[in-house]
PDB file of N, CA and C in Angstrom:
ATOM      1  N   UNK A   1       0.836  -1.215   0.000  1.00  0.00           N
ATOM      2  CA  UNK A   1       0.000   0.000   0.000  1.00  0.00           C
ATOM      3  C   UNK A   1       0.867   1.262   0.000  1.00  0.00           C
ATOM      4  N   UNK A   2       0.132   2.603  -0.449  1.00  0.00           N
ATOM      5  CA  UNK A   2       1.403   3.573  -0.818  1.00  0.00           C
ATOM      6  C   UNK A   2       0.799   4.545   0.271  1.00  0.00           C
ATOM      7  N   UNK A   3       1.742   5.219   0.533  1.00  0.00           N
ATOM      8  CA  UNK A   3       1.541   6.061   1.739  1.00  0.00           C
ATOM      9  C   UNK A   3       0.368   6.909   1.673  1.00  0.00           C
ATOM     10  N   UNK A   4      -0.188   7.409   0.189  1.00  0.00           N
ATOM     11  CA  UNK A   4      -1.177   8.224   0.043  1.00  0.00           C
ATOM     12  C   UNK A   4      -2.110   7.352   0.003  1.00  0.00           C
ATOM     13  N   UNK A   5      -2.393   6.180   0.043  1.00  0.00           N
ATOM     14  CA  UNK A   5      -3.852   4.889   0.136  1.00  0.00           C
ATOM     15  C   UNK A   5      -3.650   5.373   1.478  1.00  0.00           C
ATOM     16  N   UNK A   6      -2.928   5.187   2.472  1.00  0.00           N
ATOM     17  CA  UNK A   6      -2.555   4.935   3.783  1.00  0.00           C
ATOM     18  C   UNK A   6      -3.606   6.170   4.764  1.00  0.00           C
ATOM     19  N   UNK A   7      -3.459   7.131   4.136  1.00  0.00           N
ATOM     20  CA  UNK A   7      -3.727   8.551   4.743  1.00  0.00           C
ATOM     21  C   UNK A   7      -5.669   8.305   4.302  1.00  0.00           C
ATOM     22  N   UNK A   8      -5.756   8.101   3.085  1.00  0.00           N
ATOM     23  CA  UNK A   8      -6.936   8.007   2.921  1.00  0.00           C
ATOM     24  C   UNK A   8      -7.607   7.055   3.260  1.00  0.00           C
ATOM     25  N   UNK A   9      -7.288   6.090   3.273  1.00  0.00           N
ATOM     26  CA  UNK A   9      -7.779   5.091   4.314  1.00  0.00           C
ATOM     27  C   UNK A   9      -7.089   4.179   5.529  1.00  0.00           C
ATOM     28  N   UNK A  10      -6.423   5.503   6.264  1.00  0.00           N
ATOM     29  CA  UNK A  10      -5.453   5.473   7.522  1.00  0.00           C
ATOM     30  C   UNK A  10      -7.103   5.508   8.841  1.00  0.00           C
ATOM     31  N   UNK A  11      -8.313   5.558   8.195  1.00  0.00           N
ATOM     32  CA  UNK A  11      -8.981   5.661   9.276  1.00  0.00           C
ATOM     33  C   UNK A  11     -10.201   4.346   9.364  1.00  0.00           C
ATOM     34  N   UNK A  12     -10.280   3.838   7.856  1.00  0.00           N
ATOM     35  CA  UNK A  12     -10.884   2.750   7.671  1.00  0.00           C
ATOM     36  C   UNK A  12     -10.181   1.378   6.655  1.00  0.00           C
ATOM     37  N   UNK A  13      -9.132   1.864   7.110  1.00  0.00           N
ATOM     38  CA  UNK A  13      -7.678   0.743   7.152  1.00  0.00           C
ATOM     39  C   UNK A  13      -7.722  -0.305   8.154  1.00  0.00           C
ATOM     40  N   UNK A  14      -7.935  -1.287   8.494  1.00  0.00           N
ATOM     41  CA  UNK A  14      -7.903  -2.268  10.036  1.00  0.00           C
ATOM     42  C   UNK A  14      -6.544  -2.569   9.658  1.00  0.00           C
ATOM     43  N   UNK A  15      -5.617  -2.264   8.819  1.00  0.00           N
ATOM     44  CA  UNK A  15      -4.683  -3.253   8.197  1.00  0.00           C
ATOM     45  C   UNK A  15      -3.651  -1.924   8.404  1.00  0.00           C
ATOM     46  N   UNK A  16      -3.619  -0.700   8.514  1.00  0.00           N
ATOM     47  CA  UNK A  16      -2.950   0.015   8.908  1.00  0.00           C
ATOM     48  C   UNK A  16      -2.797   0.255  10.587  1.00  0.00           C
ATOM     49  N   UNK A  17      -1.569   0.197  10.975  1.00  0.00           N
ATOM     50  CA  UNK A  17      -1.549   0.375  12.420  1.00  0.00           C
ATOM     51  C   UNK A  17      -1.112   2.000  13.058  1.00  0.00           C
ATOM     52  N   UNK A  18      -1.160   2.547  11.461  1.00  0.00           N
ATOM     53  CA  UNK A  18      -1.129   3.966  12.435  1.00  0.00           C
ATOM     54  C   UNK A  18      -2.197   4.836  12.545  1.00  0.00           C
TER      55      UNK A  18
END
């Protein structure tokens, strides 16, 4: 995943831990 997926779905990500 690229850092800008990350941000946009940094809040309905379960798969992102930040």
């Amino acid at each position: 995943m690229r850092m800008e997926k990350i941000r946009l779905e940094g809040e309905n990500a379960p798969c992102v831990p930040h």
